[in-house]
PDB file of N, CA and C in Angstrom:
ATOM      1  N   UNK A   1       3.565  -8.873  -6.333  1.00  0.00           N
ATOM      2  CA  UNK A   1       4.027  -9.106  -7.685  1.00  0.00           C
ATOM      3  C   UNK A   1       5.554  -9.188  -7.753  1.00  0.00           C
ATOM      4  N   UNK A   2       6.502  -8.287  -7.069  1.00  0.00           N
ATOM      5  CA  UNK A   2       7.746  -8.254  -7.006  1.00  0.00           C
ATOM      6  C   UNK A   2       8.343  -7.794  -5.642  1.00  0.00           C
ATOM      7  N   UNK A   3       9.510  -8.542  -5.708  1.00  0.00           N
ATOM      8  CA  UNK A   3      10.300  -7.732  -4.302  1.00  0.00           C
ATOM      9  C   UNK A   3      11.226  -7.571  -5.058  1.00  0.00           C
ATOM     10  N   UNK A   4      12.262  -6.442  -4.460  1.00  0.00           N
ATOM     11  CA  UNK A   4      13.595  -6.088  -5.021  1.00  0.00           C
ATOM     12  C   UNK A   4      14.364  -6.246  -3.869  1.00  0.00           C
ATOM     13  N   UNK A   5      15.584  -6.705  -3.720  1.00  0.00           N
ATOM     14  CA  UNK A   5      16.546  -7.514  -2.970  1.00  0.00           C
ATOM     15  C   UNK A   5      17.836  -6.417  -3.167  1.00  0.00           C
ATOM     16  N   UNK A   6      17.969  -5.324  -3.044  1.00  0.00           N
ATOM     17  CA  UNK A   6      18.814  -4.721  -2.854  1.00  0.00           C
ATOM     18  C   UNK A   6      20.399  -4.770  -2.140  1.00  0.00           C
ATOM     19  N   UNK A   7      21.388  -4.591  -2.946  1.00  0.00           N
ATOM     20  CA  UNK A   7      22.415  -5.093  -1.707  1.00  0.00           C
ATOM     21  C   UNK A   7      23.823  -3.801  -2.111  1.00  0.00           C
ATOM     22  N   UNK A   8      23.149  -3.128  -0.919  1.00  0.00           N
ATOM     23  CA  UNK A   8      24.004  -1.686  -1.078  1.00  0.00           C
ATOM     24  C   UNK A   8      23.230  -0.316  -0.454  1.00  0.00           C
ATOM     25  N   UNK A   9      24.016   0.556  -0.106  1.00  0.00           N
ATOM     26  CA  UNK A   9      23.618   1.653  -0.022  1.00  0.00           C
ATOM     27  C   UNK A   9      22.749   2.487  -0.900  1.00  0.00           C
ATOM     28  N   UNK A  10      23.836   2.494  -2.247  1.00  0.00           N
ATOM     29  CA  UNK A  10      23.392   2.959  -3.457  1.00  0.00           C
ATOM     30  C   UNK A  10      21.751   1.960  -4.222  1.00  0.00           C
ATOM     31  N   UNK A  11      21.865   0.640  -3.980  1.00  0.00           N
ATOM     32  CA  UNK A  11      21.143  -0.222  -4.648  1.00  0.00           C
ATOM     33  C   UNK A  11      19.798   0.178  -3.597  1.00  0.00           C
ATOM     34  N   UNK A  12      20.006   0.383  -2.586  1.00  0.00           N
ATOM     35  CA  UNK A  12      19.097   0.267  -1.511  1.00  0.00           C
ATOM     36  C   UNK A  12      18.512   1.599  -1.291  1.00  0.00           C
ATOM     37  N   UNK A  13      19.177   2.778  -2.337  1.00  0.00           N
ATOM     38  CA  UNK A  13      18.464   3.939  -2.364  1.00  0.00           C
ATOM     39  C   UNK A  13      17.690   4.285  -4.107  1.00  0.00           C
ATOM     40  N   UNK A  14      18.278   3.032  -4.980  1.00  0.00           N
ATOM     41  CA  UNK A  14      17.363   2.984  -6.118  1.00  0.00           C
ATOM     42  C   UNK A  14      16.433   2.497  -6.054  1.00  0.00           C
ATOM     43  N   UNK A  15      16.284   0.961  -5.071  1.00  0.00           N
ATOM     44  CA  UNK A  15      14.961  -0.142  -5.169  1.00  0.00           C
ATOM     45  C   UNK A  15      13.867   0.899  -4.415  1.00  0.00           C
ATOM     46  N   UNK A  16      14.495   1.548  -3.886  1.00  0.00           N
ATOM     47  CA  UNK A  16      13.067   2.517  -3.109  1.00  0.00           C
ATOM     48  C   UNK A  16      12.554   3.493  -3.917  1.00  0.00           C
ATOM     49  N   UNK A  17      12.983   4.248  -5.040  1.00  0.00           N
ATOM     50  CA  UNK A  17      12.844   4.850  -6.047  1.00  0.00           C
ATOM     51  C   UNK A  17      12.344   4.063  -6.893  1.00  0.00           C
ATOM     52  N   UNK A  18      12.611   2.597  -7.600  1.00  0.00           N
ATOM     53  CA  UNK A  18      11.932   1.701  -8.262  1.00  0.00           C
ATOM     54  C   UNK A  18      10.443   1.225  -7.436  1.00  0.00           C
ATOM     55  N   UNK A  19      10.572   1.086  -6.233  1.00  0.00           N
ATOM     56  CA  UNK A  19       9.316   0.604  -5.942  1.00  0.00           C
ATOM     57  C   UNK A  19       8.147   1.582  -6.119  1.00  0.00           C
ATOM     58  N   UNK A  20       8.313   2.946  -5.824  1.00  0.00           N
ATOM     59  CA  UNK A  20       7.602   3.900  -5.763  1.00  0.00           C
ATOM     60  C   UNK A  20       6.946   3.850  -7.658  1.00  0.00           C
ATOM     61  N   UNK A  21       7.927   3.774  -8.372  1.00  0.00           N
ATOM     62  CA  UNK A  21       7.513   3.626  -9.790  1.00  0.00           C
ATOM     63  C   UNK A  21       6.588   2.423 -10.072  1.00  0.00           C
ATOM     64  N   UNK A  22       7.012   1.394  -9.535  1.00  0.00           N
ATOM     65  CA  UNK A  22       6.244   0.367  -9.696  1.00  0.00           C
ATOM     66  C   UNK A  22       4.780   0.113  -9.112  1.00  0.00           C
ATOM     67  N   UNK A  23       4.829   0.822  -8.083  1.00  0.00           N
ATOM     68  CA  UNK A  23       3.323   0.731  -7.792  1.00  0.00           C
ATOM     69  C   UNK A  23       2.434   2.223  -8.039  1.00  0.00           C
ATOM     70  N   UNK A  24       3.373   2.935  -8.700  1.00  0.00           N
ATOM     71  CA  UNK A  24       2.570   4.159  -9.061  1.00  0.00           C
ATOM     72  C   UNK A  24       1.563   3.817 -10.633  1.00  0.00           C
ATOM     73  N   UNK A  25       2.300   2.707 -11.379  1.00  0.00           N
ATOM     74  CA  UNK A  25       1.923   1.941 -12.289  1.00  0.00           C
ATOM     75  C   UNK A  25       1.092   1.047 -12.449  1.00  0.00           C
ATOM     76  N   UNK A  26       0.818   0.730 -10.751  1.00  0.00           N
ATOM     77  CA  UNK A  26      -0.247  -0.613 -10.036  1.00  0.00           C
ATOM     78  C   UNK A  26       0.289  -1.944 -10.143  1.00  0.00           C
ATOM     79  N   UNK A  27       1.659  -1.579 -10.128  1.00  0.00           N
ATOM     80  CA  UNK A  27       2.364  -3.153 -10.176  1.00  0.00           C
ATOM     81  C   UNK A  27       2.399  -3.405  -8.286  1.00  0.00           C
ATOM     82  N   UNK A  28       2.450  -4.371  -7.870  1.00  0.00           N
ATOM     83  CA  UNK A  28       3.062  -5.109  -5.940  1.00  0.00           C
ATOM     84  C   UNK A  28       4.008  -4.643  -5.402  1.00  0.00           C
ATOM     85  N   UNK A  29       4.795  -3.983  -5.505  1.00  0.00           N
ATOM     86  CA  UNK A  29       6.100  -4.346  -5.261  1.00  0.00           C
ATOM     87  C   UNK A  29       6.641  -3.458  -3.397  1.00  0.00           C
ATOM     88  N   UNK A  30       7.770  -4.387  -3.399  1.00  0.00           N
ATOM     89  CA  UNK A  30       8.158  -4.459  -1.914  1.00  0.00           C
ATOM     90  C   UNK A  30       9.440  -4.424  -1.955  1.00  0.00           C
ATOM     91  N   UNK A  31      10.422  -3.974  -1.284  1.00  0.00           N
ATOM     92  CA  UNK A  31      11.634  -3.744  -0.741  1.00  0.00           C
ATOM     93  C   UNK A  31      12.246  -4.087   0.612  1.00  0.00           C
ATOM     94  N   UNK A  32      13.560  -4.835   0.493  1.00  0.00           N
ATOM     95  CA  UNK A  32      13.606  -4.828   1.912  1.00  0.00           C
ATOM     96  C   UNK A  32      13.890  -3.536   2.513  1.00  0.00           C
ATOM     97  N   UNK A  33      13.559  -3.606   4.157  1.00  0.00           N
ATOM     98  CA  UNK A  33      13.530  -2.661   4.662  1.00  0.00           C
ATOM     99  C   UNK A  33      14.596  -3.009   6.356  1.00  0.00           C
ATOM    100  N   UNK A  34      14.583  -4.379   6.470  1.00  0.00           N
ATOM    101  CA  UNK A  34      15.681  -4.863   7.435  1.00  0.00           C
ATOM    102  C   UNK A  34      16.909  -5.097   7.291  1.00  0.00           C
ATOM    103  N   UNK A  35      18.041  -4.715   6.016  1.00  0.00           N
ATOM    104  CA  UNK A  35      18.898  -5.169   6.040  1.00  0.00           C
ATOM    105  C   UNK A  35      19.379  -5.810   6.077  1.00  0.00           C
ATOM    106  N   UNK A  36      18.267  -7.374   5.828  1.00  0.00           N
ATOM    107  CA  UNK A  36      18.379  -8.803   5.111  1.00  0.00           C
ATOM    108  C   UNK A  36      19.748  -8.767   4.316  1.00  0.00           C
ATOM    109  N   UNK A  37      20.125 -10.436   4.749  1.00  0.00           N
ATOM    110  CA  UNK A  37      21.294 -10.883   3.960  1.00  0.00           C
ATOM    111  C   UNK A  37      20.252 -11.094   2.450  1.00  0.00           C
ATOM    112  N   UNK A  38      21.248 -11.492   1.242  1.00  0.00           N
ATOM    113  CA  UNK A  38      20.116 -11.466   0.055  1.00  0.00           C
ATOM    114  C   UNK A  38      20.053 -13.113   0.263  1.00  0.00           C
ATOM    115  N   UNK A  39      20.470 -13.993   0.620  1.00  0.00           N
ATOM    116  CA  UNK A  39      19.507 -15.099   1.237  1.00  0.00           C
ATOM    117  C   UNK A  39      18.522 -14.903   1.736  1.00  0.00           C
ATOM    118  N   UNK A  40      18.407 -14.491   2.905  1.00  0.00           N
ATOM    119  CA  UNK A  40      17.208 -13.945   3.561  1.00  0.00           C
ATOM    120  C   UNK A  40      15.975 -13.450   2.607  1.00  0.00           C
ATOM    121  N   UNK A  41      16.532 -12.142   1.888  1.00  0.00           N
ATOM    122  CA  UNK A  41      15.446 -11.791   1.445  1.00  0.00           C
ATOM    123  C   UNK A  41      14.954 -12.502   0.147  1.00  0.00           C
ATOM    124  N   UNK A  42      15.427 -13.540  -0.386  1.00  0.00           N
ATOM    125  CA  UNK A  42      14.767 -14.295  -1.216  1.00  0.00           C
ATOM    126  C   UNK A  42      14.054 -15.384  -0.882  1.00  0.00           C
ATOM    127  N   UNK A  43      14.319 -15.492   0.753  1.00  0.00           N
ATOM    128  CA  UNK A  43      13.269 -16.599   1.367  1.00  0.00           C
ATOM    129  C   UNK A  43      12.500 -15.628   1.793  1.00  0.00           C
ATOM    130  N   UNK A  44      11.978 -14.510   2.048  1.00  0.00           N
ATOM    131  CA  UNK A  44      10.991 -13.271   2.371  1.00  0.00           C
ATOM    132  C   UNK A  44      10.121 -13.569   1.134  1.00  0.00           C
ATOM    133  N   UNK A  45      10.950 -13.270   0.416  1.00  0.00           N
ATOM    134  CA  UNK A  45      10.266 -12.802  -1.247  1.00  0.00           C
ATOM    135  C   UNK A  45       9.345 -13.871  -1.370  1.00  0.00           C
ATOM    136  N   UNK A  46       9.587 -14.964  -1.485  1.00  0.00           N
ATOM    137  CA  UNK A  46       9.216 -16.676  -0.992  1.00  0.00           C
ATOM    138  C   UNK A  46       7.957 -16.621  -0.401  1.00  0.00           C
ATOM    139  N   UNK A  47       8.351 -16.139   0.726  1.00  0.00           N
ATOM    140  CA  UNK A  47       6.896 -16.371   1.641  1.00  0.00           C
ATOM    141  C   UNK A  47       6.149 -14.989   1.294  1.00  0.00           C
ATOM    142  N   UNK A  48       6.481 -13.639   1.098  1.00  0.00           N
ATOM    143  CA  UNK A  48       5.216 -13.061   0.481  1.00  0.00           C
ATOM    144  C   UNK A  48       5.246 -13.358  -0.914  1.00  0.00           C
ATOM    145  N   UNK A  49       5.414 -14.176  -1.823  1.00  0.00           N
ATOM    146  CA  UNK A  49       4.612 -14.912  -2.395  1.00  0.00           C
ATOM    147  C   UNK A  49       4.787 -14.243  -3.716  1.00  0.00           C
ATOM    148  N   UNK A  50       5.950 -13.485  -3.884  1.00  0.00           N
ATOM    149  CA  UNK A  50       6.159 -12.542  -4.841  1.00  0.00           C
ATOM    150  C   UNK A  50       6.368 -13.185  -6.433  1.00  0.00           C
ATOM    151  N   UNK A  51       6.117 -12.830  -7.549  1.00  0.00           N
ATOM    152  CA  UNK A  51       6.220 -13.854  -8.794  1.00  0.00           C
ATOM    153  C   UNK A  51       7.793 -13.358  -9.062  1.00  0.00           C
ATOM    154  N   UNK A  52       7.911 -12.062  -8.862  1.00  0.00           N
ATOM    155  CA  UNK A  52       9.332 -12.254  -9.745  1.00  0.00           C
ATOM    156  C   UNK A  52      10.333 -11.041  -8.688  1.00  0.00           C
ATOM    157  N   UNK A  53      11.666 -11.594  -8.087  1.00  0.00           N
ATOM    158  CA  UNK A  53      12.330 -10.716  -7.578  1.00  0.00           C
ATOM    159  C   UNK A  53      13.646 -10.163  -8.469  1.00  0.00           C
ATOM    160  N   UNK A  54      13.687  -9.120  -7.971  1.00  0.00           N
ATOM    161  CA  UNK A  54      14.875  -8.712  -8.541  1.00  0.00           C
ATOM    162  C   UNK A  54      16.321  -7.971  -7.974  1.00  0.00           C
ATOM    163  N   UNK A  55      17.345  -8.490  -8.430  1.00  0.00           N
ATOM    164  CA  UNK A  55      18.718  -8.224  -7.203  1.00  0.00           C
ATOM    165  C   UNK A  55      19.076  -7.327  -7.666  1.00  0.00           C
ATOM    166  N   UNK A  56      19.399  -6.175  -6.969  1.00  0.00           N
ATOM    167  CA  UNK A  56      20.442  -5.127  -7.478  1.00  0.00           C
ATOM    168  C   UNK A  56      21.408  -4.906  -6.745  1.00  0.00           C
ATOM    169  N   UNK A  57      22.287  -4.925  -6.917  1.00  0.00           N
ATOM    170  CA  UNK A  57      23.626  -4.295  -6.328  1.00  0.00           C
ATOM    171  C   UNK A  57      24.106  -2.788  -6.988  1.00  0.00           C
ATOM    172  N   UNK A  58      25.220  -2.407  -6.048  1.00  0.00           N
ATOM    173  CA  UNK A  58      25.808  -0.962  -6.488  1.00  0.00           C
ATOM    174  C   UNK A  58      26.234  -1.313  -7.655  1.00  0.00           C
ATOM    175  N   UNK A  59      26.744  -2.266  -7.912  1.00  0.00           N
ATOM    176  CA  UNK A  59      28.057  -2.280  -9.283  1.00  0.00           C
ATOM    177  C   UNK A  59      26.392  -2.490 -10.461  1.00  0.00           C
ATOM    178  N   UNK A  60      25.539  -3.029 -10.389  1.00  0.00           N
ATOM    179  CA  UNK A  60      25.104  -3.527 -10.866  1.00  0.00           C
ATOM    180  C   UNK A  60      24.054  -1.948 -11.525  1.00  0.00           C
ATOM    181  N   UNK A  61      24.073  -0.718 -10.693  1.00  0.00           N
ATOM    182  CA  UNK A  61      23.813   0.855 -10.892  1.00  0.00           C
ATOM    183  C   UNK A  61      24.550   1.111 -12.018  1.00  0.00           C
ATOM    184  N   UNK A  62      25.393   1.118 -11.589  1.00  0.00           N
ATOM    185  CA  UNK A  62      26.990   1.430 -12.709  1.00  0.00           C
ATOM    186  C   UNK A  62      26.777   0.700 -13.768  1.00  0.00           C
ATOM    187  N   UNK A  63      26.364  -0.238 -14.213  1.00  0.00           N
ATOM    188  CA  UNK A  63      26.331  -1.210 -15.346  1.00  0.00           C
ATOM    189  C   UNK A  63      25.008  -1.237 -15.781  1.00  0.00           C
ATOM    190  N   UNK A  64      23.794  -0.234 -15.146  1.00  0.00           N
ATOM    191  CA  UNK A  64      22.381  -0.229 -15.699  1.00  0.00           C
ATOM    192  C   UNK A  64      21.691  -1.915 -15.810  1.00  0.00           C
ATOM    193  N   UNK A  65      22.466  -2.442 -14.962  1.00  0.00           N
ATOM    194  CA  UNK A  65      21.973  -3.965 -15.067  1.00  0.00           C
ATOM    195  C   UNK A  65      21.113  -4.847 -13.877  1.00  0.00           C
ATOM    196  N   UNK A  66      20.418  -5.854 -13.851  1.00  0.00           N
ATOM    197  CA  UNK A  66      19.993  -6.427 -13.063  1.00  0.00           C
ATOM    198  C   UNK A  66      19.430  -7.945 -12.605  1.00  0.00           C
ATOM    199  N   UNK A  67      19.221  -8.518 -12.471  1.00  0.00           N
ATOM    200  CA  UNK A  67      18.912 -10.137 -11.692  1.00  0.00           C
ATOM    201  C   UNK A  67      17.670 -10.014 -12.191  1.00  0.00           C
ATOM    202  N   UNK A  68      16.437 -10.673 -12.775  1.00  0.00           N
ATOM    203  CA  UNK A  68      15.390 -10.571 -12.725  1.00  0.00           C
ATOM    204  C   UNK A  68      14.872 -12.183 -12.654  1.00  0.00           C
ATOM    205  N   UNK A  69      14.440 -12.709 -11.690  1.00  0.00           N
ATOM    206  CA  UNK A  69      14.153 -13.935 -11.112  1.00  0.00           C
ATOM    207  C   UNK A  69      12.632 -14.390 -10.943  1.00  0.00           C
ATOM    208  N   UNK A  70      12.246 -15.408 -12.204  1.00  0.00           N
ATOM    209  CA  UNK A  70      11.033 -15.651 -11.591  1.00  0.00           C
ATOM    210  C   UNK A  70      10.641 -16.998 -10.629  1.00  0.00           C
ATOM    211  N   UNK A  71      10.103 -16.047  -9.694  1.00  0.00           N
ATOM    212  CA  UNK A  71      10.325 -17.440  -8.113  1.00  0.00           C
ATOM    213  C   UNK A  71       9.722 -18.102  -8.458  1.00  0.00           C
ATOM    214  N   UNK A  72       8.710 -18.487  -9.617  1.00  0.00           N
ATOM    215  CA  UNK A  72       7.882 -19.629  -9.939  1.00  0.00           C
ATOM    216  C   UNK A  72       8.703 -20.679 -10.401  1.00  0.00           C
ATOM    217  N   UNK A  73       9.063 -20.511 -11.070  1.00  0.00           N
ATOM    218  CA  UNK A  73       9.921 -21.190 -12.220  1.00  0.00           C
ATOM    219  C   UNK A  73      11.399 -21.299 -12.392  1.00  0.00           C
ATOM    220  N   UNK A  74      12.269 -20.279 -11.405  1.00  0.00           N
ATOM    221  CA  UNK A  74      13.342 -20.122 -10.789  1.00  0.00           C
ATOM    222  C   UNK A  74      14.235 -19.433 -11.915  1.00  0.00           C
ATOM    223  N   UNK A  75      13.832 -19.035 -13.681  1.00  0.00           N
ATOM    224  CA  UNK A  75      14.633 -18.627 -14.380  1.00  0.00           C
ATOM    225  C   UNK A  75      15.366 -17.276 -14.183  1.00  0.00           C
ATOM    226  N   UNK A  76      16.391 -17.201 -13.981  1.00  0.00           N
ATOM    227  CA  UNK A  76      17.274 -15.763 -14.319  1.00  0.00           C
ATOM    228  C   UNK A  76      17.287 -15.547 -15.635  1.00  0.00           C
ATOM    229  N   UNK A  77      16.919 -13.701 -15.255  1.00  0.00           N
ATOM    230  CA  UNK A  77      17.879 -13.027 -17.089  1.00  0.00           C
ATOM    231  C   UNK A  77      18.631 -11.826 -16.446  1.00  0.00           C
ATOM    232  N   UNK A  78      19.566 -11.550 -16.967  1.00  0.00           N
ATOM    233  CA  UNK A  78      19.961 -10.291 -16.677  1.00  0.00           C
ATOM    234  C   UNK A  78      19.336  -9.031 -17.443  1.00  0.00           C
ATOM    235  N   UNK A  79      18.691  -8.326 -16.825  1.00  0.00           N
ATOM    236  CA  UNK A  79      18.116  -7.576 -17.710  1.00  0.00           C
ATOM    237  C   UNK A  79      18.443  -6.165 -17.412  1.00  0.00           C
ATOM    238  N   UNK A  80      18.135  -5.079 -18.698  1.00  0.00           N
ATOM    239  CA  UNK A  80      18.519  -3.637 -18.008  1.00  0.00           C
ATOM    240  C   UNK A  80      17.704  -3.210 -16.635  1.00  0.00           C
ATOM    241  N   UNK A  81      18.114  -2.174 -16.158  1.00  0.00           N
ATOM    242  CA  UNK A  81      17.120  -1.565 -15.126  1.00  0.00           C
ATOM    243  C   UNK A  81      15.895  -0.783 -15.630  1.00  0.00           C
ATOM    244  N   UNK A  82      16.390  -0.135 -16.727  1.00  0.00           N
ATOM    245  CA  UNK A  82      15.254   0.950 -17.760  1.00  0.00           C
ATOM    246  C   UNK A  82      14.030   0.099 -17.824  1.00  0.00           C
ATOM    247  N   UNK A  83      14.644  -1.416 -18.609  1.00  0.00           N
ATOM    248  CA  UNK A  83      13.656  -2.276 -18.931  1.00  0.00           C
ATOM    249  C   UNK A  83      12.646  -3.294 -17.687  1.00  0.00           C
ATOM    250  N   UNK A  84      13.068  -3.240 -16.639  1.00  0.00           N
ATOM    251  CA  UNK A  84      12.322  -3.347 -15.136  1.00  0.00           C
ATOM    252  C   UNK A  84      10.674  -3.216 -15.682  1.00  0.00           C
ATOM    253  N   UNK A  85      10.590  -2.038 -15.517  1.00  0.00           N
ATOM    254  CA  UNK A  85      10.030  -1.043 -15.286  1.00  0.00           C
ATOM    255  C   UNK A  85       8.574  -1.533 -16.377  1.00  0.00           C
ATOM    256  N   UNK A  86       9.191  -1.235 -17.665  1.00  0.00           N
ATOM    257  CA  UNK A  86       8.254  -1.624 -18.777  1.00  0.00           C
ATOM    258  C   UNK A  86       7.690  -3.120 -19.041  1.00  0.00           C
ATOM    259  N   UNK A  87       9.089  -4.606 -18.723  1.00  0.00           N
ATOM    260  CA  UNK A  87       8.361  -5.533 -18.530  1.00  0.00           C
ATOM    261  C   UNK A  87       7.144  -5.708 -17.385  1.00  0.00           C
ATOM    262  N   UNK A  88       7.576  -4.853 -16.292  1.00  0.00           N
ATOM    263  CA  UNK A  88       6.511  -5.839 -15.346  1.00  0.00           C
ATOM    264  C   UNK A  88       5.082  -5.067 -15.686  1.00  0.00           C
ATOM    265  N   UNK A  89       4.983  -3.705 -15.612  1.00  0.00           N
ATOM    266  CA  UNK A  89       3.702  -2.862 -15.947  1.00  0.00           C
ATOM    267  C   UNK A  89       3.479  -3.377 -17.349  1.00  0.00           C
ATOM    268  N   UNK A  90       3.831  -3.897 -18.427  1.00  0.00           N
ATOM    269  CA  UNK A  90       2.709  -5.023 -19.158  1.00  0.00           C
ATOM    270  C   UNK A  90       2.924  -6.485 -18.680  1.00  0.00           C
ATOM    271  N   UNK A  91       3.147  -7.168 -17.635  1.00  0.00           N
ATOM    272  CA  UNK A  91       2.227  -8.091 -17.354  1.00  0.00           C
ATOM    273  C   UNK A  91       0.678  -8.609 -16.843  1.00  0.00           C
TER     274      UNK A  91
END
């Protein structure tokens, strides 16, 4: 259902905390775990087939903000991080 594309220490110790939420909810979700460039991991995201990824960066912690990308259709929104959470568990 989702990958999160983390790019940071900090980002890369929230998406693992977000993923755990997200599938405790019964949402897909996946994280990188190789230290993918975020090219990379949006051609990952790609091939597992994910509907919607999402980028976080450190600065992007600090600003409660985030990338939310649907790979179908290719639209960006910036959306909060709080709100992650609640869009995808009602889709």
């Amino acid at each position: 259902d989702i990958y999160i594309a983390p790019i940071g220490d900090t980002a890369d110790r929230y998406a693992e905390k977000l993923v755990y939420q997200l599938r405790s909810v019964g949402v897909n979700a996946e994280k990188d775990v190789m230290g993918r460039s975020l090219k990379a991991q949006m051609k990952y995201a790609d091939k597992l087939g994910a509907t919607y990824t999402v980028v976080i960066g450190d600065n992007e912690i600090e600003s409660n903000r985030a990338v939310l990308k649907n790979m179908k259709t290719g639209e960006q929104k910036d959306v909060s991080l709080d709100s992650i959470l609640n869009r995808l568990k009602n889709k």
